[in-house]
PDB file of N, CA and C in Angstrom:
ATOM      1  N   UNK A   1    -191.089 136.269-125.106  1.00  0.00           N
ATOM      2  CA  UNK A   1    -191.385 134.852-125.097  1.00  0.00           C
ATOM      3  C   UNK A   1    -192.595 134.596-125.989  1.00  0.00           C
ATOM      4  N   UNK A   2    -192.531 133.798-126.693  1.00  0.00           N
ATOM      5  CA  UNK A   2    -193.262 133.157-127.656  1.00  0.00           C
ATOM      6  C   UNK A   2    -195.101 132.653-126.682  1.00  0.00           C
ATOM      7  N   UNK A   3    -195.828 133.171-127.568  1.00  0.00           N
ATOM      8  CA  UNK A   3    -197.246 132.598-126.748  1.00  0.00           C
ATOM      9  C   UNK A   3    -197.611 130.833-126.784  1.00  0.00           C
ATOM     10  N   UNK A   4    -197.059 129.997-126.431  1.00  0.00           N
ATOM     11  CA  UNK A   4    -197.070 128.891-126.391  1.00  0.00           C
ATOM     12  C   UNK A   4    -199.109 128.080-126.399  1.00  0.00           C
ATOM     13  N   UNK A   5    -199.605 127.741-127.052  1.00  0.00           N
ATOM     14  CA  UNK A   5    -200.616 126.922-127.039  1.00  0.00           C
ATOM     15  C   UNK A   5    -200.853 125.572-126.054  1.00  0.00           C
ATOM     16  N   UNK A   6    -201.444 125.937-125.215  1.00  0.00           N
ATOM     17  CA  UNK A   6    -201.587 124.791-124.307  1.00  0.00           C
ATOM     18  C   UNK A   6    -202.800 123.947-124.479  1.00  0.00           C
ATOM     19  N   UNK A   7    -202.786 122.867-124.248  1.00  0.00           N
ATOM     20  CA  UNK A   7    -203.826 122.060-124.818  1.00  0.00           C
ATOM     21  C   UNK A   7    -204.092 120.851-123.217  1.00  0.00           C
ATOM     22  N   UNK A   8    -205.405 121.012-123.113  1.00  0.00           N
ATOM     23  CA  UNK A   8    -205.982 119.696-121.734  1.00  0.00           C
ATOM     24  C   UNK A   8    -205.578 118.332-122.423  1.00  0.00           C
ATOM     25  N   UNK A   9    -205.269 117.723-120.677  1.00  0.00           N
ATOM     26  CA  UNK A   9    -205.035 116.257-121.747  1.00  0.00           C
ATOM     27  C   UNK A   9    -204.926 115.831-120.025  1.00  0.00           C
ATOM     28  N   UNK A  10    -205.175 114.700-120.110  1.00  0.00           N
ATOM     29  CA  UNK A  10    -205.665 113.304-118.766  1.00  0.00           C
ATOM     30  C   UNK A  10    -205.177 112.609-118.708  1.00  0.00           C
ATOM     31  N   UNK A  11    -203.542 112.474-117.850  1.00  0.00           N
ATOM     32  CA  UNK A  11    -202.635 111.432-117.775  1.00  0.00           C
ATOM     33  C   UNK A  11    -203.402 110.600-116.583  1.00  0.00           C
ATOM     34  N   UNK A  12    -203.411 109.393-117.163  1.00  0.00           N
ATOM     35  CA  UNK A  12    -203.887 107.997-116.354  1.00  0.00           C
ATOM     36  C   UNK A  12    -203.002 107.521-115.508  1.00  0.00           C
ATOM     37  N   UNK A  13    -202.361 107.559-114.595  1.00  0.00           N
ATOM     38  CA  UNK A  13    -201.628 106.201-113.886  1.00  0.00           C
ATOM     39  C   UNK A  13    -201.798 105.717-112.480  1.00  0.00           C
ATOM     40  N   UNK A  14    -201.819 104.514-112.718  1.00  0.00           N
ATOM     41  CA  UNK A  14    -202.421 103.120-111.607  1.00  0.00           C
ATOM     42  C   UNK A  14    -204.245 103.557-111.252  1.00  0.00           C
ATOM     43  N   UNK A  15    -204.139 103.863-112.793  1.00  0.00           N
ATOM     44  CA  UNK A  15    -205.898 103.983-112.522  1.00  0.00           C
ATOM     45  C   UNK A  15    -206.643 105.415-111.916  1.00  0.00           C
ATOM     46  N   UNK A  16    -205.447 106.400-111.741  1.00  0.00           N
ATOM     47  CA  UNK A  16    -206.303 107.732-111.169  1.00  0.00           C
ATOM     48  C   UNK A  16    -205.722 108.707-112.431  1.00  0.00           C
ATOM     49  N   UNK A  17    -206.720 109.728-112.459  1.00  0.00           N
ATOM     50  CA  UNK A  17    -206.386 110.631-113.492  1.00  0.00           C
ATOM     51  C   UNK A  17    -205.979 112.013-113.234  1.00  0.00           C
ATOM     52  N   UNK A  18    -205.173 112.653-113.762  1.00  0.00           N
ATOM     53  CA  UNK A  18    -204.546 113.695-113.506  1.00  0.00           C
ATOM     54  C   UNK A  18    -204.664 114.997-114.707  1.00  0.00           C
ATOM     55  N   UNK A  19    -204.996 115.393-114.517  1.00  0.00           N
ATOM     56  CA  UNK A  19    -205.317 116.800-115.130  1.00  0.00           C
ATOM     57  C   UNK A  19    -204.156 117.721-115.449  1.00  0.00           C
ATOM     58  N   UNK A  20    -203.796 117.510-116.912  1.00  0.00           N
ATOM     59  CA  UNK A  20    -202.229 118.496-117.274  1.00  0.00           C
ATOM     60  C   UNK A  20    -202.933 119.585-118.656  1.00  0.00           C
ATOM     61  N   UNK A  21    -202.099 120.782-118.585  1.00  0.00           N
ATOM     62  CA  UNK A  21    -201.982 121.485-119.960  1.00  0.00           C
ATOM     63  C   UNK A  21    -200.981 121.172-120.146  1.00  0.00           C
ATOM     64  N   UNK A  22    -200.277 120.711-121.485  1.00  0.00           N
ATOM     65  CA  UNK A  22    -199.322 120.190-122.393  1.00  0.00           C
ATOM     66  C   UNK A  22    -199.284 121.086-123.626  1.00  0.00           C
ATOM     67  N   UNK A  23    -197.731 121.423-124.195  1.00  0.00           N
ATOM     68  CA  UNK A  23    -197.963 121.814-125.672  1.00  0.00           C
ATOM     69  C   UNK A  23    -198.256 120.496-126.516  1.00  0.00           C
ATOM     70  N   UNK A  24    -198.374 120.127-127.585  1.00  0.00           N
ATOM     71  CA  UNK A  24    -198.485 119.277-128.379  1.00  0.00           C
ATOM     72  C   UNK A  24    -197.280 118.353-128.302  1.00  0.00           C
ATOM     73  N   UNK A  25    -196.233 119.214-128.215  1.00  0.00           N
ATOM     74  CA  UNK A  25    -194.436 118.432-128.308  1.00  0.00           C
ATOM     75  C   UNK A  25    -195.057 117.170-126.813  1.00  0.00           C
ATOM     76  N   UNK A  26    -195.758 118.401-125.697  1.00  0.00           N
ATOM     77  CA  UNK A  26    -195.452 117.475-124.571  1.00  0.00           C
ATOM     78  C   UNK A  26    -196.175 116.476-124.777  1.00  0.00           C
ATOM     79  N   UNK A  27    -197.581 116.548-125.009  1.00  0.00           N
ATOM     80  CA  UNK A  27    -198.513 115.795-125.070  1.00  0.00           C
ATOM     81  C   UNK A  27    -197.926 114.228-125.710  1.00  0.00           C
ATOM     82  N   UNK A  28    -197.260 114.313-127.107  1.00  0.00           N
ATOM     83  CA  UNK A  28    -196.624 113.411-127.479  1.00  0.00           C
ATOM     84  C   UNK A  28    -195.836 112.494-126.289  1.00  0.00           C
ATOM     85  N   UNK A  29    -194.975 113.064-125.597  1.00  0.00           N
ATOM     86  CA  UNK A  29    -194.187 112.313-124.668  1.00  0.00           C
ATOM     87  C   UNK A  29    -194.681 112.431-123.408  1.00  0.00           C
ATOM     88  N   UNK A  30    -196.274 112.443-123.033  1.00  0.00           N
ATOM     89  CA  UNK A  30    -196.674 112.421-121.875  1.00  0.00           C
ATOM     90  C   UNK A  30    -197.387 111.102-122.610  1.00  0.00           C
ATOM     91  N   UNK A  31    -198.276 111.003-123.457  1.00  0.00           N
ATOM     92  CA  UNK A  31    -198.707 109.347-124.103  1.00  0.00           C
ATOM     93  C   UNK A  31    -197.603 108.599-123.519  1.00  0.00           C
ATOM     94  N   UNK A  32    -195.849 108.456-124.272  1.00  0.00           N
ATOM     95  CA  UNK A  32    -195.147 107.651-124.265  1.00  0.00           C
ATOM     96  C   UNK A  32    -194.972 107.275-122.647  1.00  0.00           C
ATOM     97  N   UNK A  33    -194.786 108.127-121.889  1.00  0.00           N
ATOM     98  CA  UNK A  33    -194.399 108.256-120.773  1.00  0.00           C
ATOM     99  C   UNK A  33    -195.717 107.592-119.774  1.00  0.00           C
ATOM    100  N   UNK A  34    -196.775 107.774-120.314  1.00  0.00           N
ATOM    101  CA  UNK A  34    -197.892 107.188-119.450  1.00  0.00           C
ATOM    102  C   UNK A  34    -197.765 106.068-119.520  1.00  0.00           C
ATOM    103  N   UNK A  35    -197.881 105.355-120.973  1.00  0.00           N
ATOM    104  CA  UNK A  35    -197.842 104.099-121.538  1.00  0.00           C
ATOM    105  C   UNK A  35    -196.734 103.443-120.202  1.00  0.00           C
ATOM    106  N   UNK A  36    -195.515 103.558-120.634  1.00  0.00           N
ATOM    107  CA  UNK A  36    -194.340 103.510-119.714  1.00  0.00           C
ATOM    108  C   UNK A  36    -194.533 102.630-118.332  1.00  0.00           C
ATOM    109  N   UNK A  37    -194.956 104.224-117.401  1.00  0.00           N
ATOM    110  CA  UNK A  37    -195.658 104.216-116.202  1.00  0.00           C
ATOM    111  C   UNK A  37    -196.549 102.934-115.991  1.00  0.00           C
ATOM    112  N   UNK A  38    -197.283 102.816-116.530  1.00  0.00           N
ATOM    113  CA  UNK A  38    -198.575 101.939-116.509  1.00  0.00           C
ATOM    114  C   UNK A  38    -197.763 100.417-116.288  1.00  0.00           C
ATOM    115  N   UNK A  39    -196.816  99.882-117.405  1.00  0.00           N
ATOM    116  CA  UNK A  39    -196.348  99.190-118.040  1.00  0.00           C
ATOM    117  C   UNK A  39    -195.484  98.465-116.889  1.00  0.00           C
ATOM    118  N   UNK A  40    -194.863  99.675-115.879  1.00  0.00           N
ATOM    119  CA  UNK A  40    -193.693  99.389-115.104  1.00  0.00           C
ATOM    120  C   UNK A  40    -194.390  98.643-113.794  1.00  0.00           C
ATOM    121  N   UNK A  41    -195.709 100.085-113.354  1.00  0.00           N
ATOM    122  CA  UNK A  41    -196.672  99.504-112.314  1.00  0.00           C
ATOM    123  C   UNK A  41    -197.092  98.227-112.499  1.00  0.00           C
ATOM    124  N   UNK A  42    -197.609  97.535-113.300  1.00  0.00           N
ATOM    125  CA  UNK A  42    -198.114  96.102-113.775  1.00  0.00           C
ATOM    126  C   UNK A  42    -197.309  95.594-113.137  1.00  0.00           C
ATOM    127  N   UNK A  43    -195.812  95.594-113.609  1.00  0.00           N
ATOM    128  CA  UNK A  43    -194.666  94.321-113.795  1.00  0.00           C
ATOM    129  C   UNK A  43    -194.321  94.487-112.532  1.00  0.00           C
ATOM    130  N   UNK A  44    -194.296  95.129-111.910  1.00  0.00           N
ATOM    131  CA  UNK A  44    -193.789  95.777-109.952  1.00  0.00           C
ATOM    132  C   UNK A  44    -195.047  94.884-109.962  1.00  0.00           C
ATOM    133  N   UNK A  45    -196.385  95.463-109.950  1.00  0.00           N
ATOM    134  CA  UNK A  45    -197.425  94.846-109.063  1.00  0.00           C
ATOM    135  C   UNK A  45    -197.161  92.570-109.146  1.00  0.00           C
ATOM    136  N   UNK A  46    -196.521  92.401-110.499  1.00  0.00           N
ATOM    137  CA  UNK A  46    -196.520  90.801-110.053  1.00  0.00           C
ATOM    138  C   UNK A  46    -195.134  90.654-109.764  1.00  0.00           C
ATOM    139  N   UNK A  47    -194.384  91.267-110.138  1.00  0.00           N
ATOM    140  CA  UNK A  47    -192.902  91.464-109.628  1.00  0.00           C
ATOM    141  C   UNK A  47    -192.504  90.964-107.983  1.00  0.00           C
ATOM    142  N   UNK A  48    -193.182  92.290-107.365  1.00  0.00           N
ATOM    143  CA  UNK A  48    -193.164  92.258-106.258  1.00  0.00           C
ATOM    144  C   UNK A  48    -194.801  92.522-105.819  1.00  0.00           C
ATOM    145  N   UNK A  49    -194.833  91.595-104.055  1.00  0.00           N
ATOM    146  CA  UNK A  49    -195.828  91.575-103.599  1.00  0.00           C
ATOM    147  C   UNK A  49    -195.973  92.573-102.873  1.00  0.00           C
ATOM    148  N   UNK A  50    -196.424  94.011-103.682  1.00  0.00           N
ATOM    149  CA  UNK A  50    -196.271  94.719-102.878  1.00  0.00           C
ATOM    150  C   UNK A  50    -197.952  95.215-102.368  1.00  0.00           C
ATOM    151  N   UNK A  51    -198.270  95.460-101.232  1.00  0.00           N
ATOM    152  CA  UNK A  51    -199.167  95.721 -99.947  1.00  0.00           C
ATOM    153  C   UNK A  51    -200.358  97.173-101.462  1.00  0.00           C
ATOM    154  N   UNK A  52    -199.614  98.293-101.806  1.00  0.00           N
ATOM    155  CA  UNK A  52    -200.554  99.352-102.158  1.00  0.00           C
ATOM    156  C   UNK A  52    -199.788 100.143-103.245  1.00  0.00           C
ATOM    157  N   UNK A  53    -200.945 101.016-103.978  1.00  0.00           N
ATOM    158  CA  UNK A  53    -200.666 101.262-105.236  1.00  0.00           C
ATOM    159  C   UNK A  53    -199.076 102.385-104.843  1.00  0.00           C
ATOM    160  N   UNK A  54    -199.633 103.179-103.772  1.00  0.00           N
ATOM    161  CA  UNK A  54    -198.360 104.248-103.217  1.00  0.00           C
ATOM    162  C   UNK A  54    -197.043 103.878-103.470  1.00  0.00           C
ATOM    163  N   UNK A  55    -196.977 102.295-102.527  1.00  0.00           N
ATOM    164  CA  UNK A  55    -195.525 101.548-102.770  1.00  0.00           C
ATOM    165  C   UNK A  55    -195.091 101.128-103.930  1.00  0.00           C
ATOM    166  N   UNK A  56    -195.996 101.036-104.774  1.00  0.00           N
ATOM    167  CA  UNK A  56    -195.060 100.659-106.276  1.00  0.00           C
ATOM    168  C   UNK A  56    -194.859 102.021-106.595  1.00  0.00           C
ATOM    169  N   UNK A  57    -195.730 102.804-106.543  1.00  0.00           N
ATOM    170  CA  UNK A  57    -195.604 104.072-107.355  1.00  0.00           C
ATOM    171  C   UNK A  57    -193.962 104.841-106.340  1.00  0.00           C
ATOM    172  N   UNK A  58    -193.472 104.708-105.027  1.00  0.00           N
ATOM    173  CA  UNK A  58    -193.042 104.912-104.932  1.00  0.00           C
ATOM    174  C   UNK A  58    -191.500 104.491-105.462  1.00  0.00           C
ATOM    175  N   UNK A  59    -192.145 102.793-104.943  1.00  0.00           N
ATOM    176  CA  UNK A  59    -190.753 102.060-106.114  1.00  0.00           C
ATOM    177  C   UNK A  59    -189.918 102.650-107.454  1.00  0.00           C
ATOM    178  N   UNK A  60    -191.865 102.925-108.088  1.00  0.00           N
ATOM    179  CA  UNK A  60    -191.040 103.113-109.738  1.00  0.00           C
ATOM    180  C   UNK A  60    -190.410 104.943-109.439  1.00  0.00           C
ATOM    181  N   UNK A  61    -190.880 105.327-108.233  1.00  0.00           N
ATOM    182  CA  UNK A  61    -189.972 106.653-108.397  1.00  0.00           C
ATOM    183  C   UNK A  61    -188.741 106.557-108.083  1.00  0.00           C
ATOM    184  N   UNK A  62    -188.483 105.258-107.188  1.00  0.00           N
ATOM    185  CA  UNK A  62    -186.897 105.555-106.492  1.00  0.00           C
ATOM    186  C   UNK A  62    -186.083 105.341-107.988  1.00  0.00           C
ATOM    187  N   UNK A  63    -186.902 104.086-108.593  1.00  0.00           N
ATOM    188  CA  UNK A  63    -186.410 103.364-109.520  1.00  0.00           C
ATOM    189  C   UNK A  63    -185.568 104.546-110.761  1.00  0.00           C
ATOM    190  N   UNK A  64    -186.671 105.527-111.198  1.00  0.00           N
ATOM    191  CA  UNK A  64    -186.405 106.309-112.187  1.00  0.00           C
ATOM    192  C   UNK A  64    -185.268 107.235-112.006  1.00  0.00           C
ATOM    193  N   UNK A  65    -185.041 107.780-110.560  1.00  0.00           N
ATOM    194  CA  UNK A  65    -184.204 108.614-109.811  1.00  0.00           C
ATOM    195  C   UNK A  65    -183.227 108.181-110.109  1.00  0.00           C
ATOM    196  N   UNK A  66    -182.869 107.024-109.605  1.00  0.00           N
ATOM    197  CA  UNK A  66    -181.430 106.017-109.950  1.00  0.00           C
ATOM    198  C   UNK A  66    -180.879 105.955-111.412  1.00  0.00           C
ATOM    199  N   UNK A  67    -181.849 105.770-112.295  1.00  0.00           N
ATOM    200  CA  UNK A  67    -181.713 105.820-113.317  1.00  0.00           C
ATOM    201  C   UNK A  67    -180.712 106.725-114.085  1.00  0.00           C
ATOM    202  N   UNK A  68    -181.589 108.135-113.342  1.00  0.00           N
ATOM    203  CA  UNK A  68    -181.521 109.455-113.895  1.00  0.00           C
ATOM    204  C   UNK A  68    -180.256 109.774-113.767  1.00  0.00           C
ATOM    205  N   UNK A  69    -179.906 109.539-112.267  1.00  0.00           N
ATOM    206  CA  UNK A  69    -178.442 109.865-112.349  1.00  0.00           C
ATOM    207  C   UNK A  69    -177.479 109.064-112.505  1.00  0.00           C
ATOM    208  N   UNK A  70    -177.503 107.832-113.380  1.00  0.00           N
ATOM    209  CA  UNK A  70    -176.541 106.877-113.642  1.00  0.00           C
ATOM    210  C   UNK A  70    -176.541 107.289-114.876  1.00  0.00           C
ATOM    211  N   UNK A  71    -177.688 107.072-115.782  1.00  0.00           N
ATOM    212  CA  UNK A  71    -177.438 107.222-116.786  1.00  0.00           C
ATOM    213  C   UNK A  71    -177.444 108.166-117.865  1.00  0.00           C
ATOM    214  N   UNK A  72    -177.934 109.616-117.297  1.00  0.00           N
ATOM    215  CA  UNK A  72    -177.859 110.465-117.659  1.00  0.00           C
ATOM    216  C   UNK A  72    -177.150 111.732-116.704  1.00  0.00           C
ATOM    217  N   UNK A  73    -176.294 111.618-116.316  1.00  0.00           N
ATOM    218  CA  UNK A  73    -175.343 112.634-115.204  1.00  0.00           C
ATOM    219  C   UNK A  73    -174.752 113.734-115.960  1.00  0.00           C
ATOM    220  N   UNK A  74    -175.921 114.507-116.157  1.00  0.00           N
ATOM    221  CA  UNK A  74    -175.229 115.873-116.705  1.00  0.00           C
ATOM    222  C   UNK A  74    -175.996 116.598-116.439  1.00  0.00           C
ATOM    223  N   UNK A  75    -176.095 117.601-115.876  1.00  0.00           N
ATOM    224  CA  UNK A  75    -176.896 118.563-114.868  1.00  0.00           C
ATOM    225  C   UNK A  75    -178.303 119.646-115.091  1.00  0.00           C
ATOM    226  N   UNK A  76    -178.023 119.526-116.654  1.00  0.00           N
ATOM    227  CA  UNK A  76    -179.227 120.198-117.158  1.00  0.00           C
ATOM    228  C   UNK A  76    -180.675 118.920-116.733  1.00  0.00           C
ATOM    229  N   UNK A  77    -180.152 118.024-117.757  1.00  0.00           N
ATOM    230  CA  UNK A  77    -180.907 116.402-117.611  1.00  0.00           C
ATOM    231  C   UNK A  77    -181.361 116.312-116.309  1.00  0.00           C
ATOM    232  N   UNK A  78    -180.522 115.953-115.207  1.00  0.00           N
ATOM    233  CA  UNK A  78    -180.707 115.471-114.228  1.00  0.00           C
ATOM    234  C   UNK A  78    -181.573 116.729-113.553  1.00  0.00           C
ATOM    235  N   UNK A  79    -181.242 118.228-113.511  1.00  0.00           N
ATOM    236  CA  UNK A  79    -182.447 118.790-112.927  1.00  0.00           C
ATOM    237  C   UNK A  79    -183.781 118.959-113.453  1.00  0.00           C
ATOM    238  N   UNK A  80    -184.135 118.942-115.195  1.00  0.00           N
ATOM    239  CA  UNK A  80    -185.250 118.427-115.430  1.00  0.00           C
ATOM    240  C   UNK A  80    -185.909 117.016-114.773  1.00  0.00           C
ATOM    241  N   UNK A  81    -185.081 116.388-114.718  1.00  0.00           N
ATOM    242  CA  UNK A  81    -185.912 114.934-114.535  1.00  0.00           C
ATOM    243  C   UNK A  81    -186.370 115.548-112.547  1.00  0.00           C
ATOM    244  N   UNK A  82    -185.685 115.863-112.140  1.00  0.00           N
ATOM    245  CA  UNK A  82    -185.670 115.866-110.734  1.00  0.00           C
ATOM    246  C   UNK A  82    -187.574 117.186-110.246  1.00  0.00           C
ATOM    247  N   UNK A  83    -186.876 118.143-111.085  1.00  0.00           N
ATOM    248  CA  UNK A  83    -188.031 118.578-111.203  1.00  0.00           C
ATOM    249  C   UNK A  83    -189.577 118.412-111.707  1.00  0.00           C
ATOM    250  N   UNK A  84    -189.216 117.383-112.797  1.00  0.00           N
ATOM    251  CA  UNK A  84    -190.393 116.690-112.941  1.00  0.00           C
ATOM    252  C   UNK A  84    -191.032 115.727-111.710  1.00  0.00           C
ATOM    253  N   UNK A  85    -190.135 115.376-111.003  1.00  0.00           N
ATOM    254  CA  UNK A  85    -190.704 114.262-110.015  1.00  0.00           C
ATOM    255  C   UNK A  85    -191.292 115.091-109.038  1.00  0.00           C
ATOM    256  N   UNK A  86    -190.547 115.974-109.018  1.00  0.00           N
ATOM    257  CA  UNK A  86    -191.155 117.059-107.560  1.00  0.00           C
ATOM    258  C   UNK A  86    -192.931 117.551-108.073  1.00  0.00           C
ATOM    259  N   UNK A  87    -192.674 117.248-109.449  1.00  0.00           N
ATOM    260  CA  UNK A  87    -193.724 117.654-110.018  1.00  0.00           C
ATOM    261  C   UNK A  87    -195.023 116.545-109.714  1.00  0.00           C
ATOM    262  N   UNK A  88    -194.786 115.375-110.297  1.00  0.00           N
ATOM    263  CA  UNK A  88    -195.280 114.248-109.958  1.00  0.00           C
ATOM    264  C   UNK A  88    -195.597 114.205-108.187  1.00  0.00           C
ATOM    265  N   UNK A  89    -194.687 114.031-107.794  1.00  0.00           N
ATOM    266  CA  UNK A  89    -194.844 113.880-106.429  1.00  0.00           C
ATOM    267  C   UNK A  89    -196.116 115.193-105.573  1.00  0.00           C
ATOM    268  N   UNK A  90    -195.571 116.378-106.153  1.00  0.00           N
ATOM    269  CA  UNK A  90    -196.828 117.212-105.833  1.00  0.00           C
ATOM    270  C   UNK A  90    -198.324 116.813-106.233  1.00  0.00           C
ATOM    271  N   UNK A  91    -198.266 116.972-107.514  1.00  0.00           N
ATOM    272  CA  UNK A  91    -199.867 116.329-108.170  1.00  0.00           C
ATOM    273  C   UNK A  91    -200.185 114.995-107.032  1.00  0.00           C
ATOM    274  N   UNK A  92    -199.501 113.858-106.964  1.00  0.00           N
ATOM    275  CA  UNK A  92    -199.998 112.689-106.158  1.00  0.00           C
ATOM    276  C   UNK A  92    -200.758 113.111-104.775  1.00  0.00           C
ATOM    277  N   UNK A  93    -199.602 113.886-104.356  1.00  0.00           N
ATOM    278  CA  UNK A  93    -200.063 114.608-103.229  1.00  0.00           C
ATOM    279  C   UNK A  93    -201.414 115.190-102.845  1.00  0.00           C
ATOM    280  N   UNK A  94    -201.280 116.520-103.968  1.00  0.00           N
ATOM    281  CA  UNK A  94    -202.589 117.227-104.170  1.00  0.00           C
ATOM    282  C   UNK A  94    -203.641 116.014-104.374  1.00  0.00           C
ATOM    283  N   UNK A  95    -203.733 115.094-105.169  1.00  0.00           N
ATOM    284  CA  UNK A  95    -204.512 114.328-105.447  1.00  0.00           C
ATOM    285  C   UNK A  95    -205.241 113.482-104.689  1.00  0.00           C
ATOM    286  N   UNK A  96    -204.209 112.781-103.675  1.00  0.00           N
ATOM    287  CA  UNK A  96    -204.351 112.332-102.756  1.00  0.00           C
ATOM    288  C   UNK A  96    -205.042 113.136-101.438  1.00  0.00           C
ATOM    289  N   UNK A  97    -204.794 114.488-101.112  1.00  0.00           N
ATOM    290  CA  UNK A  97    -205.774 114.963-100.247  1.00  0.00           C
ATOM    291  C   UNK A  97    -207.139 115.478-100.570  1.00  0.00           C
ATOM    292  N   UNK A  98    -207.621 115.547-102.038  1.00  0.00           N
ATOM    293  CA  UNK A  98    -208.416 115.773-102.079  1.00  0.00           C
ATOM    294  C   UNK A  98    -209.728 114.504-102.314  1.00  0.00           C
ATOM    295  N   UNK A  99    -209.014 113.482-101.798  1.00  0.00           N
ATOM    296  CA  UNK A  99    -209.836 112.032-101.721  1.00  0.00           C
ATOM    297  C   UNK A  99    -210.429 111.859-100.582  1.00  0.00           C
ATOM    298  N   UNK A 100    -209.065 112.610 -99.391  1.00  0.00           N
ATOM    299  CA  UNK A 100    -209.507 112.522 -98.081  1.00  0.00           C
ATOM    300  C   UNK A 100    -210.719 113.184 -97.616  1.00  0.00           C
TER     301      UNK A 100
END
């Protein structure tokens, strides 16, 4: 396996920051993808009246899930995306208890 270069980089969303190593490829589509994120939370937050940052953030996860498997249903796809959320969903997690 190839020695891959990992590089720090500080994904922002709904205002808390998260701590990733990215190759460069990722880094590119972790920008797009933050941007995104940010973009979706806003339009949920006047969208809907929703109570806390958790519930949109959960929203935009059910939201993306649905997505994933409508519009991309082919099994490689769909277990990246799935694993990314588990991914997401861990970090929030971790993140979240270390506030407590």
């Amino acid at each position: 396996m190839d020695d891959v270069q990992l590089i720090s980089h500080t994904i922002r969303i709904a205002g808390q920051s998260y701590p990733v190593k990215l190759t460069p490829e990722e880094k590119e589509i972790a920008l797009i993808i933050e941007k995104e994120l940010n973009e979706k939370i806003n339009e949920y937050r006047i969208k809907y009246t929703v109570g806390t940052t958790q519930d949109i953030l959960a929203m935009l996860l059910i939201t993306y899930a649905f997505e994933s498997k409508i519009n991309n249903y082919q099994e490689p796809t769909i277990e990246e995306a799935n694993a990314r959320i588990e991914k997401l969903i861990k970090m929030i997690s971790e993140h979240s208890n270390s506030q407590d």
